[in-house]
Protein backbone atom coordinates (compact mmCIF):
# COMPACT_ATOMS: atom_id res chain seq x y z
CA UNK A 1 44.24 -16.93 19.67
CA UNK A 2 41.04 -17.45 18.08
CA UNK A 3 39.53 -14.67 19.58
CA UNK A 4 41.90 -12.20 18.01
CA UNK A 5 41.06 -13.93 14.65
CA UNK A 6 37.46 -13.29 15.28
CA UNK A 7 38.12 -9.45 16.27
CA UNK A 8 40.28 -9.22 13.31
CA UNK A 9 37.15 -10.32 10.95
CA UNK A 10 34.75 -8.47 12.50
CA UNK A 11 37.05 -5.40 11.81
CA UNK A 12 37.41 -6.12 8.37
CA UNK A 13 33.76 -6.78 7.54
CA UNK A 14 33.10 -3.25 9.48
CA UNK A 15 35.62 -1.58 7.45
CA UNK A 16 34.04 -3.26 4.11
CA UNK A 17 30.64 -1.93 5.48
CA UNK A 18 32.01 1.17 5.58
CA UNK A 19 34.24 1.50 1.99
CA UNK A 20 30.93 0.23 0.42
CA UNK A 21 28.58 3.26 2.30
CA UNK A 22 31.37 5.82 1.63
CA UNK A 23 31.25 4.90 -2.57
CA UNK A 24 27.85 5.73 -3.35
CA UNK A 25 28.20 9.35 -1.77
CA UNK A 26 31.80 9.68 -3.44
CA UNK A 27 30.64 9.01 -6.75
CA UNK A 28 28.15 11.68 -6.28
CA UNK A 29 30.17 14.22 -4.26
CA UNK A 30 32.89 13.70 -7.17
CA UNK A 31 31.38 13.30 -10.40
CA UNK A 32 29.96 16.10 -12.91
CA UNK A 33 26.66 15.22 -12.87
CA UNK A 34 25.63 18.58 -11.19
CA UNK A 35 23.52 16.85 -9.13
CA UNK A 36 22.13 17.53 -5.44
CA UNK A 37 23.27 15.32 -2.60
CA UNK A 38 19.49 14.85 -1.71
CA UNK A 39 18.30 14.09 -5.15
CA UNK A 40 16.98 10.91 -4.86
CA UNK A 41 14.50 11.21 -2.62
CA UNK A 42 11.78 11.67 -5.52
CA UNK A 43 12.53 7.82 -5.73
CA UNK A 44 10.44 6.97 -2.57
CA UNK A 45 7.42 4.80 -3.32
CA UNK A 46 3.97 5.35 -1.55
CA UNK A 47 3.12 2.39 1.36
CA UNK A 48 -0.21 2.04 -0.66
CA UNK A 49 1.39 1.67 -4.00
CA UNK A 50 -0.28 -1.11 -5.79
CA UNK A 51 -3.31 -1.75 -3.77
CA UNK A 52 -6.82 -1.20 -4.89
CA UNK A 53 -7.28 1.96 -2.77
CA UNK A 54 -4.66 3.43 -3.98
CA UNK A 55 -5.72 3.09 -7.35
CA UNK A 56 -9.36 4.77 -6.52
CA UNK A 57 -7.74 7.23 -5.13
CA UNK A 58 -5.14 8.31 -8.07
CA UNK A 59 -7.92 7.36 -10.82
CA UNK A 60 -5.75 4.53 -12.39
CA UNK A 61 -7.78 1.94 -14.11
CA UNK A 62 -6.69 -1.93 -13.12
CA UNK A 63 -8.15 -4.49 -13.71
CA UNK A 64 -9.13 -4.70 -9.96
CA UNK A 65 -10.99 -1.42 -9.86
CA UNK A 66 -12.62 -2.89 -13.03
CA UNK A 67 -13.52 -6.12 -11.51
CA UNK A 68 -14.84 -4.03 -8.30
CA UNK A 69 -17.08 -1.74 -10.16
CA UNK A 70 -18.15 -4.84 -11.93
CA UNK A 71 -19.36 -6.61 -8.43
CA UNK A 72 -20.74 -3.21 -7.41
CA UNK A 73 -22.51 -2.64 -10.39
CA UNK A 74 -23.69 -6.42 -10.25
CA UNK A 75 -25.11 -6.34 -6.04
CA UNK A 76 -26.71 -3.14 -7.38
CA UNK A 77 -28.55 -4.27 -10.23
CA UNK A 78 -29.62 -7.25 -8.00
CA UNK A 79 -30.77 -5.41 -5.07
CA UNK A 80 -32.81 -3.27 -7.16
CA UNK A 81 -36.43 -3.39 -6.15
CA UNK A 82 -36.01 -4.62 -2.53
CA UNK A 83 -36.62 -2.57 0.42
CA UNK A 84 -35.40 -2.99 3.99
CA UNK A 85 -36.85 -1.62 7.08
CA UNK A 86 -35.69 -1.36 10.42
CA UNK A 87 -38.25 -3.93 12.80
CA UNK A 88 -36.35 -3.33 16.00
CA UNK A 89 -32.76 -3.09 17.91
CA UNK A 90 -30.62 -5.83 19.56
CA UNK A 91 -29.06 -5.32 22.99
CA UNK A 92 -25.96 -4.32 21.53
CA UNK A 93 -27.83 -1.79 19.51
CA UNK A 94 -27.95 -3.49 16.34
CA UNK A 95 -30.66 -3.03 14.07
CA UNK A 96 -33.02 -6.07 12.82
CA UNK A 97 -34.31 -5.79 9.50
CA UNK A 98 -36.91 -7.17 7.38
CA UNK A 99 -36.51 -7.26 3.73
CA UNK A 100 -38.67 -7.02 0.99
CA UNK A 101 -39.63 -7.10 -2.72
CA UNK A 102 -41.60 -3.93 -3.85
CA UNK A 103 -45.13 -4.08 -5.03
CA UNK A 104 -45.31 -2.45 -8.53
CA UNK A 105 -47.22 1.06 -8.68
């Protein structure tokens, strides 16, 4: 007996599934609105919304893109008047470097 029970739920949250799909396109299909059936897809979101290279990308100003240039800005003014030259290669082809301050004039 109880297995009847459980096909008889399962039927009825199907056919709740189902009446709740079915209103959102009703509404639309029956209403005045004047509206397309495919009009909200302009409501899709990018997958990089929100993240920092997004916001490079599109120009916005956050406060991360200010707090990046701010650490860009900051390495550059402090590697200013160093030099680095290549001494040699590793075995894996990676270079080795020596680093320097530069003499004035």
């Amino acid at each position: 007996m109880s297995s009847i029970n459980n096909i008889q739920l399962w039927l009825a949250k199907k056919a709740s599934s189902i009446t709740m799909a079915l209103s959102g396109v009703e509404k639309n299909a029956l209403g005045q609105t004047g509206e397309m059936m495919s009009s909200d897809i302009g409501h899709a979101q990018r997958h990089t919304q929100g993240q920092v290279v997004d916001s490079l990308i599109n120009g916005e100003v956050t406060q991360e893109v200010m707090d990046l240039r701010w650490r860009m800005y900051k390495i550059i003014q402090e590697t200013d008047g160093l030099t680095t030259e290549i001494t040699g290669y590793e075995a894996d082809g990676t270079p080795i470097t020596k680093t320097t301050k530069k003499t004035c004039c």
